[in-house]
PDB file of N, CA and C in Angstrom:
ATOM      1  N   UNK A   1     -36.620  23.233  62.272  1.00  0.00           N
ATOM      2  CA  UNK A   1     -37.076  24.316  61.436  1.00  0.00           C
ATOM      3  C   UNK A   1     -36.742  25.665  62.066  1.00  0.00           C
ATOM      4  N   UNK A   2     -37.116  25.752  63.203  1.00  0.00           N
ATOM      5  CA  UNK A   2     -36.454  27.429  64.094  1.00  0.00           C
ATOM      6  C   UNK A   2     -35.187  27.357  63.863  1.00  0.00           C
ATOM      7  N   UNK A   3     -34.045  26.202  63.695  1.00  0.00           N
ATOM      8  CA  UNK A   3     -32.925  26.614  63.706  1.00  0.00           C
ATOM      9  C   UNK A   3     -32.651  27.033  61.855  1.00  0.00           C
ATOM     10  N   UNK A   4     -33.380  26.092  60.797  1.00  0.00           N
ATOM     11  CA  UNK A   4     -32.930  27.042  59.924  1.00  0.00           C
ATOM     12  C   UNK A   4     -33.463  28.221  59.771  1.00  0.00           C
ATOM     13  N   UNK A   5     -34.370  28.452  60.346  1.00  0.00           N
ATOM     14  CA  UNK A   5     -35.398  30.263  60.144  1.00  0.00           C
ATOM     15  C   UNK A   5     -34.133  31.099  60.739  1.00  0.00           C
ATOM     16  N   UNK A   6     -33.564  30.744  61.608  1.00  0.00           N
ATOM     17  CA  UNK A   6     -32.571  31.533  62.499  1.00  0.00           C
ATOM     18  C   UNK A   6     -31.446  32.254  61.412  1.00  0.00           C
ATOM     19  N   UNK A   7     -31.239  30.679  60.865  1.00  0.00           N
ATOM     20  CA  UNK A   7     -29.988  30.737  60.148  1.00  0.00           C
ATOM     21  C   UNK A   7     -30.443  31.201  58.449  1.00  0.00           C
ATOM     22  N   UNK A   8     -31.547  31.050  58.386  1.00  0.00           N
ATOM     23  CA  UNK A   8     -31.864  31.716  56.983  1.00  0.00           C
ATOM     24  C   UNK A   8     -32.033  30.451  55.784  1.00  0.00           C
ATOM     25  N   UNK A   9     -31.928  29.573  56.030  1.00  0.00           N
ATOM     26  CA  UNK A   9     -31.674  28.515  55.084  1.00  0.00           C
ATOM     27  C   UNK A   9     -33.287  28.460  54.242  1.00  0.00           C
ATOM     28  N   UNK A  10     -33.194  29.303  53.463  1.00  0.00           N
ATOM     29  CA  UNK A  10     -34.601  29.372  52.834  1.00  0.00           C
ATOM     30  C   UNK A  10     -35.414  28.340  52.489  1.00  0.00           C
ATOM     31  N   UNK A  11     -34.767  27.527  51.588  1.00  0.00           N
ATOM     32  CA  UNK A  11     -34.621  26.728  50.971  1.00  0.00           C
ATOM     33  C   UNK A  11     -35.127  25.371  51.754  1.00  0.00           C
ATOM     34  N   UNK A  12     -33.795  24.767  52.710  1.00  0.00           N
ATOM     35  CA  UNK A  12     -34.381  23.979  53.229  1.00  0.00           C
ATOM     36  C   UNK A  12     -35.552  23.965  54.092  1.00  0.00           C
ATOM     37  N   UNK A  13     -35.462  25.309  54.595  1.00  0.00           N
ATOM     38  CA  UNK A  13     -36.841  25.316  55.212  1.00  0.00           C
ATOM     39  C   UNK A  13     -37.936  25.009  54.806  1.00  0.00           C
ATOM     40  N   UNK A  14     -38.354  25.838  53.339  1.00  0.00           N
ATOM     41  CA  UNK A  14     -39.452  25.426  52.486  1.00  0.00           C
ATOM     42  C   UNK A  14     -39.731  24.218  52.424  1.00  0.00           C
ATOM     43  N   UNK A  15     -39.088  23.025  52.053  1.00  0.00           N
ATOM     44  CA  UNK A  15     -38.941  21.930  51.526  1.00  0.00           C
ATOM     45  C   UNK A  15     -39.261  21.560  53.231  1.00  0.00           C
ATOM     46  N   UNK A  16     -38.800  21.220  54.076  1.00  0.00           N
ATOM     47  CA  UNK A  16     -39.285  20.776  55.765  1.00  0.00           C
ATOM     48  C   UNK A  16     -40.683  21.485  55.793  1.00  0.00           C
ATOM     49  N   UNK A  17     -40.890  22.949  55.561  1.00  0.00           N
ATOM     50  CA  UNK A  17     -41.947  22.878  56.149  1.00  0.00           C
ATOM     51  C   UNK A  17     -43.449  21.993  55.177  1.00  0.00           C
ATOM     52  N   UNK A  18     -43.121  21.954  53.825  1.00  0.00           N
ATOM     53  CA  UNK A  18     -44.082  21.084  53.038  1.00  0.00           C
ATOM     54  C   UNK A  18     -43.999  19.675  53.526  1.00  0.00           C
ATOM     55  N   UNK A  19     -43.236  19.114  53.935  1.00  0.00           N
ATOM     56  CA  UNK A  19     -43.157  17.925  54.785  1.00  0.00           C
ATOM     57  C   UNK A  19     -43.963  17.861  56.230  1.00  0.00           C
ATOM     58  N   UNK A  20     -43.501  18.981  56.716  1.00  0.00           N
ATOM     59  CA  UNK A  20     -44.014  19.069  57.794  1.00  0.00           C
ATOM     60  C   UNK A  20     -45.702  19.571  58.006  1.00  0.00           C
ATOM     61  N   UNK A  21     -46.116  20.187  56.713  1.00  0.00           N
ATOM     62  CA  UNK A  21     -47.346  20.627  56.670  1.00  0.00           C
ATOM     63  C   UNK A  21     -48.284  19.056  56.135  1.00  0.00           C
ATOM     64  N   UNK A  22     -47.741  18.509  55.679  1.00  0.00           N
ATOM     65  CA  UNK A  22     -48.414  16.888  55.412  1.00  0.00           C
ATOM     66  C   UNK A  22     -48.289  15.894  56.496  1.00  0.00           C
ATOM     67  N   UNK A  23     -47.590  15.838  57.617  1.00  0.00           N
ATOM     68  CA  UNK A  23     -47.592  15.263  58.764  1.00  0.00           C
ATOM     69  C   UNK A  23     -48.898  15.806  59.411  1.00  0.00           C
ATOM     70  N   UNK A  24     -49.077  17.436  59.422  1.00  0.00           N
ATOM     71  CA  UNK A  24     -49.465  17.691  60.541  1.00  0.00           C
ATOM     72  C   UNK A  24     -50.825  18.376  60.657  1.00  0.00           C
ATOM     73  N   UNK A  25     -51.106  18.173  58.837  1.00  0.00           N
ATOM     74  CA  UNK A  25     -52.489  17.970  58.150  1.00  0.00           C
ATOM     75  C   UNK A  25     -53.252  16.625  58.593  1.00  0.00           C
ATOM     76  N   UNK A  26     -52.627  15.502  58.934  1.00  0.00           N
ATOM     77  CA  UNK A  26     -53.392  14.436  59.504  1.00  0.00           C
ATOM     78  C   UNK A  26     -53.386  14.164  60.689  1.00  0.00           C
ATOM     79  N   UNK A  27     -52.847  14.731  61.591  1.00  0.00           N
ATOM     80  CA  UNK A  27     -52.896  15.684  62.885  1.00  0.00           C
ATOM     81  C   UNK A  27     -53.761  16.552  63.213  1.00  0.00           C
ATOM     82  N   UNK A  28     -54.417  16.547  64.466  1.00  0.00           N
ATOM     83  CA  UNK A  28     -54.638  17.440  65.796  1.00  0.00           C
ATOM     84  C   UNK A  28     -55.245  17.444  66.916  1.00  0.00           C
ATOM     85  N   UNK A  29     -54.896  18.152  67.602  1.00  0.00           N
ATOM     86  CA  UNK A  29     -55.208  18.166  68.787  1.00  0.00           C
ATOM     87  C   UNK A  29     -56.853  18.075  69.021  1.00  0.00           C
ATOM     88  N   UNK A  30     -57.477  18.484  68.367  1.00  0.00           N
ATOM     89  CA  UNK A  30     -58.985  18.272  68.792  1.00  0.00           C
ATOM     90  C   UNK A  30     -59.678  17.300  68.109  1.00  0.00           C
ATOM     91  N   UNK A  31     -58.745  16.502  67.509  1.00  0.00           N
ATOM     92  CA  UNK A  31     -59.008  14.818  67.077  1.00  0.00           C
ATOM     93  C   UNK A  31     -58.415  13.712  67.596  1.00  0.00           C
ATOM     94  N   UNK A  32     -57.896  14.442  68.812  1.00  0.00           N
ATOM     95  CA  UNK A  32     -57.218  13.155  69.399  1.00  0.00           C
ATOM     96  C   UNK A  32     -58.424  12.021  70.498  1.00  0.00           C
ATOM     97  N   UNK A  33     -58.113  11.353  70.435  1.00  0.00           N
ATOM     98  CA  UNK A  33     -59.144  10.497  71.652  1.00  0.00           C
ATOM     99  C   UNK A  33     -58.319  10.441  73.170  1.00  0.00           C
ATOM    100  N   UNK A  34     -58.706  10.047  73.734  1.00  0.00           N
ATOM    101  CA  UNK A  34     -59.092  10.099  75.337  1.00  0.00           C
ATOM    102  C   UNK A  34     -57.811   9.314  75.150  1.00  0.00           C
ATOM    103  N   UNK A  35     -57.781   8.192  74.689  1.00  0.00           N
ATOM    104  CA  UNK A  35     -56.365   7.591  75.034  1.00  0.00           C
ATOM    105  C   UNK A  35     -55.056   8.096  74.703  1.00  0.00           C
ATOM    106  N   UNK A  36     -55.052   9.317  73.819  1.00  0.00           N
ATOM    107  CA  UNK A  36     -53.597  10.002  73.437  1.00  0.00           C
ATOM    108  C   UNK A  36     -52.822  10.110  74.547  1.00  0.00           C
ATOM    109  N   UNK A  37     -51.842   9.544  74.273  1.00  0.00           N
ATOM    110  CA  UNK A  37     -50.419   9.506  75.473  1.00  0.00           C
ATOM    111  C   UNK A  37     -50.251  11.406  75.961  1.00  0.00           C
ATOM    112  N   UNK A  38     -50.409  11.549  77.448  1.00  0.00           N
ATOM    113  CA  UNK A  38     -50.137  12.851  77.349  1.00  0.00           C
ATOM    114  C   UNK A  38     -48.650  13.654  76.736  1.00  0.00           C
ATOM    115  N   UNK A  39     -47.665  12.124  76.533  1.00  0.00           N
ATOM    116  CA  UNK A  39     -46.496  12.497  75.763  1.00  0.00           C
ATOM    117  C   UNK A  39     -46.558  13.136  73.984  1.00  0.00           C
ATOM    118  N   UNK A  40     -47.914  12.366  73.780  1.00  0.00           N
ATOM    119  CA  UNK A  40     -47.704  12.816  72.338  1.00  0.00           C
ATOM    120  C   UNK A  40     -48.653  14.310  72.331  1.00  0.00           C
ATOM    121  N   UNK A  41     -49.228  14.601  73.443  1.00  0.00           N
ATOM    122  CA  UNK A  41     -49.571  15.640  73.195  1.00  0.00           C
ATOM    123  C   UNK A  41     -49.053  17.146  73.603  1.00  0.00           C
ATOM    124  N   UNK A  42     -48.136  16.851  74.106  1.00  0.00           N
ATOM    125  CA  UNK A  42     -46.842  17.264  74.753  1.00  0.00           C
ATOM    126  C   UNK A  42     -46.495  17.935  73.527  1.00  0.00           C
ATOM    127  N   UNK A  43     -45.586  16.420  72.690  1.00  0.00           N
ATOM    128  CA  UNK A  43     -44.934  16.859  71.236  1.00  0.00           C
ATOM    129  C   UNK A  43     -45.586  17.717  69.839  1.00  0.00           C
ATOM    130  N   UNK A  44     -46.992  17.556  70.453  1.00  0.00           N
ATOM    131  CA  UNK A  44     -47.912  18.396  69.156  1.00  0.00           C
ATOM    132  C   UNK A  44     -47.914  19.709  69.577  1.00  0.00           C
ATOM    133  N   UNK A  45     -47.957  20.087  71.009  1.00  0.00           N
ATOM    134  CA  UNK A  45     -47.784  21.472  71.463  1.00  0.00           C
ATOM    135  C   UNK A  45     -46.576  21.811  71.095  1.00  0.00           C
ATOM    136  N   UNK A  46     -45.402  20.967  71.587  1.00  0.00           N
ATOM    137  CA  UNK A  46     -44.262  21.885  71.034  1.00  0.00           C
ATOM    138  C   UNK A  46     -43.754  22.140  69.533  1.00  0.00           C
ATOM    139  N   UNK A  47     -44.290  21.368  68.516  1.00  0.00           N
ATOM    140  CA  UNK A  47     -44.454  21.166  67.029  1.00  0.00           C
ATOM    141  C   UNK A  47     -45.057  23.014  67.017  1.00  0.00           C
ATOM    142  N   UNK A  48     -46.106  22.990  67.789  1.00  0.00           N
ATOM    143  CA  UNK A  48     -47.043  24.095  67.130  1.00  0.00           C
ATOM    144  C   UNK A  48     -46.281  25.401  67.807  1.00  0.00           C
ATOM    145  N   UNK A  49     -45.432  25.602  69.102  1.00  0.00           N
ATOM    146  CA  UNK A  49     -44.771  26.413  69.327  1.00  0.00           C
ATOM    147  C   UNK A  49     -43.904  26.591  68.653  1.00  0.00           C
ATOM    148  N   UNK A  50     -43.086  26.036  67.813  1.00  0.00           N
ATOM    149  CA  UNK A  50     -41.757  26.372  66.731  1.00  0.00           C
ATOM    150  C   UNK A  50     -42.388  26.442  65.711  1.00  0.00           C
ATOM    151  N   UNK A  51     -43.739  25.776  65.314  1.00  0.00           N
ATOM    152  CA  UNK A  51     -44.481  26.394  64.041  1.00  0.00           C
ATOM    153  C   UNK A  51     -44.307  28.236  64.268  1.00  0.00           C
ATOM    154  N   UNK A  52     -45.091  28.745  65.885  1.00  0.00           N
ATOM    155  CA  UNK A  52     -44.985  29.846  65.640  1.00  0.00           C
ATOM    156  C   UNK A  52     -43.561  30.688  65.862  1.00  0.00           C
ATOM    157  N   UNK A  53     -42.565  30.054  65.984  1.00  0.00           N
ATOM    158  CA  UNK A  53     -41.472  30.445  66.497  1.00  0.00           C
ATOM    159  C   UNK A  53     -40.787  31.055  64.660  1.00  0.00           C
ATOM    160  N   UNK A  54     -40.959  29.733  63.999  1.00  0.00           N
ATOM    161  CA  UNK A  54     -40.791  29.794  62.333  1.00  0.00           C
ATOM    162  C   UNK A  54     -41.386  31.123  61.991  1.00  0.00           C
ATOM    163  N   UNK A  55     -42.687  30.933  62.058  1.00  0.00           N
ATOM    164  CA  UNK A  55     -43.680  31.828  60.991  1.00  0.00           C
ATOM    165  C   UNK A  55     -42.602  33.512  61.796  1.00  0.00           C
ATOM    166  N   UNK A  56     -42.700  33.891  62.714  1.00  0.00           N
ATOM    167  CA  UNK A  56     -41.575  34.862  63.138  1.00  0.00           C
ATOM    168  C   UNK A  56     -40.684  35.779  62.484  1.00  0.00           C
ATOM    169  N   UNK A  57     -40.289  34.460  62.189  1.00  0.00           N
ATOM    170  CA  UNK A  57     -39.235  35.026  60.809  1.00  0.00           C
ATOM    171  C   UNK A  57     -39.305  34.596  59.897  1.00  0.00           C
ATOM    172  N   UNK A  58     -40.124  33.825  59.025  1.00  0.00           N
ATOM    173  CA  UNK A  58     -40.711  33.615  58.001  1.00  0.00           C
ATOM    174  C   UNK A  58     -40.954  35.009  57.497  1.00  0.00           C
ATOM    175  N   UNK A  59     -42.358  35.202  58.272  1.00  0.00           N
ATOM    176  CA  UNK A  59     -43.262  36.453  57.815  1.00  0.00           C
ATOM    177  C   UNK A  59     -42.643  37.518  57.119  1.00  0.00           C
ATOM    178  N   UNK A  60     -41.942  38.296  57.786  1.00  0.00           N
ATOM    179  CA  UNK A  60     -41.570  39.436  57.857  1.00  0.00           C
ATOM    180  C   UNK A  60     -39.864  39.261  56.943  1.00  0.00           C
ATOM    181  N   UNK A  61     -39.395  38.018  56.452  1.00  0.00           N
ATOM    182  CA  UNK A  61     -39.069  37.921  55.258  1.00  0.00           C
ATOM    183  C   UNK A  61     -40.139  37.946  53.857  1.00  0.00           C
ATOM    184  N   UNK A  62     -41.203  37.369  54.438  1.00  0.00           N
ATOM    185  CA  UNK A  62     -41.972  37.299  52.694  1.00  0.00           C
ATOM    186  C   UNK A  62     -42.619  38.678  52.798  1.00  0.00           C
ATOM    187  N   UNK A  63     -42.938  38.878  53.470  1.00  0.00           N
ATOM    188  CA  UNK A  63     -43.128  40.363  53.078  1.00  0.00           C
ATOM    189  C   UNK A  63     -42.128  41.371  52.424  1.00  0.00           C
ATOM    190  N   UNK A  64     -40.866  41.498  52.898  1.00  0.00           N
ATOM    191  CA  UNK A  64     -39.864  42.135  52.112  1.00  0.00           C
ATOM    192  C   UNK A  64     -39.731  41.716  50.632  1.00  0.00           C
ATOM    193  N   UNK A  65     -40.063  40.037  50.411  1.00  0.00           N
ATOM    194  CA  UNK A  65     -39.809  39.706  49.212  1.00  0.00           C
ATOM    195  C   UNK A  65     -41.408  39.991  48.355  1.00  0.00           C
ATOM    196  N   UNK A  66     -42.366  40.037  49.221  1.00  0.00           N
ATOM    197  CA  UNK A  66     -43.468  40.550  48.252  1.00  0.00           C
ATOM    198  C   UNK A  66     -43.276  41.644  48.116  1.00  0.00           C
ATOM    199  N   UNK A  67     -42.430  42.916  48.645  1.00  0.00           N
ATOM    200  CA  UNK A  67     -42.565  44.082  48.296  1.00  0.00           C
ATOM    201  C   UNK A  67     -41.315  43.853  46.930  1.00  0.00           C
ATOM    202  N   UNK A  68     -40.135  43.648  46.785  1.00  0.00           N
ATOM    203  CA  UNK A  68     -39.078  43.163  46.100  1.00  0.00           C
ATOM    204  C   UNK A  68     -39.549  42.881  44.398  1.00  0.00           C
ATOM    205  N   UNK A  69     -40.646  41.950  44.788  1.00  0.00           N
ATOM    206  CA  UNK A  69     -41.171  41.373  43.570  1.00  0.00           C
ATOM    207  C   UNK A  69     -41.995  42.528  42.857  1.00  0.00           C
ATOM    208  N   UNK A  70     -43.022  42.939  43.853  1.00  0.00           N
ATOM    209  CA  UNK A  70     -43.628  43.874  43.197  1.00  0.00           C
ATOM    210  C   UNK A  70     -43.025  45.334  42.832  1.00  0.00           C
ATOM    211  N   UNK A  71     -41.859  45.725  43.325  1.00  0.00           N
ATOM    212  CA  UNK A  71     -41.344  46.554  42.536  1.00  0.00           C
ATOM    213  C   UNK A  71     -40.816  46.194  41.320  1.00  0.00           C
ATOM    214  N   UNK A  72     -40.307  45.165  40.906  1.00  0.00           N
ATOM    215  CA  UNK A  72     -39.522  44.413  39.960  1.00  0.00           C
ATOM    216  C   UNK A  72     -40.750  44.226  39.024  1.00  0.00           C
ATOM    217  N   UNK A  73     -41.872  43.798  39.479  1.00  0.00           N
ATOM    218  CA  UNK A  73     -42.985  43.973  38.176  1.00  0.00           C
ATOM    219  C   UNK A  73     -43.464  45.080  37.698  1.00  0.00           C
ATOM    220  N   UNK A  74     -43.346  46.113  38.842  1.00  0.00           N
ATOM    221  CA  UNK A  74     -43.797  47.774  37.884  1.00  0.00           C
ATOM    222  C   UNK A  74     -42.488  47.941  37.313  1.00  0.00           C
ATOM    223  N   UNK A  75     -41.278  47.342  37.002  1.00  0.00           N
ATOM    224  CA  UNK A  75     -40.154  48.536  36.428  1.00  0.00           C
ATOM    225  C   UNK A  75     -40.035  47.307  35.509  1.00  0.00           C
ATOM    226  N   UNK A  76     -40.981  46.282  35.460  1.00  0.00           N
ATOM    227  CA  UNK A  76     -40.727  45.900  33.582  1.00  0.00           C
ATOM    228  C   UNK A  76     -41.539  46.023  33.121  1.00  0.00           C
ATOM    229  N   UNK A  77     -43.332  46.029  33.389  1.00  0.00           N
ATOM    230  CA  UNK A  77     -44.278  46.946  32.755  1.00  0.00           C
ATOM    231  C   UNK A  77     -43.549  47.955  31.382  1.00  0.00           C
ATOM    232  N   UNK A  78     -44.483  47.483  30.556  1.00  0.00           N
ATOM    233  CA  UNK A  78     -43.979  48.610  29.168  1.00  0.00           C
ATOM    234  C   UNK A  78     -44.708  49.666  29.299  1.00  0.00           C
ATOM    235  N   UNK A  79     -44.570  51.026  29.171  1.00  0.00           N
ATOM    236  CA  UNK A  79     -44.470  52.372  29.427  1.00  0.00           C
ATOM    237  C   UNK A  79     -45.425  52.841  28.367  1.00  0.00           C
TER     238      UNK A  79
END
């Protein structure tokens, strides 16, 4: 996912990250038990570091596109 945020791939991103938000909805770290492999908890930290690595440049695209949109809805408003 950081590599398409990098590369812009909107699209597929969206679609990974709804995948990825249903993996990781039945996931977490403060539901794990005593026996979690410290490997898999390893992989949930680094899941959640490229989560924030994504949101990065996520963000500060949807914001441009919420501003985008909302100009585009005041200039078809009828007068």
């Amino acid at each position: 996912m950081v590599k398409l945020a990098h590369a812009q791939a909107w699209e597929t991103l969206a679609e990974t990250e709804r995948r990825r938000a249903a993996v990781l909805a039945r996931l977490s770290l403060n539901g794990l038990s005593d026996s979690a492999t410290p490997e898999f908890v390893d992989l949930l930290k680094q899941i959640q570091r490229c989560d924030s690595d994504v949101r990065s440049h996520v963000e500060p695209w949807m914001a441009s596109v919420k501003t985008l949109l909302a100009g585009l809805q005041s200039s078809t408003k009828p007068k």
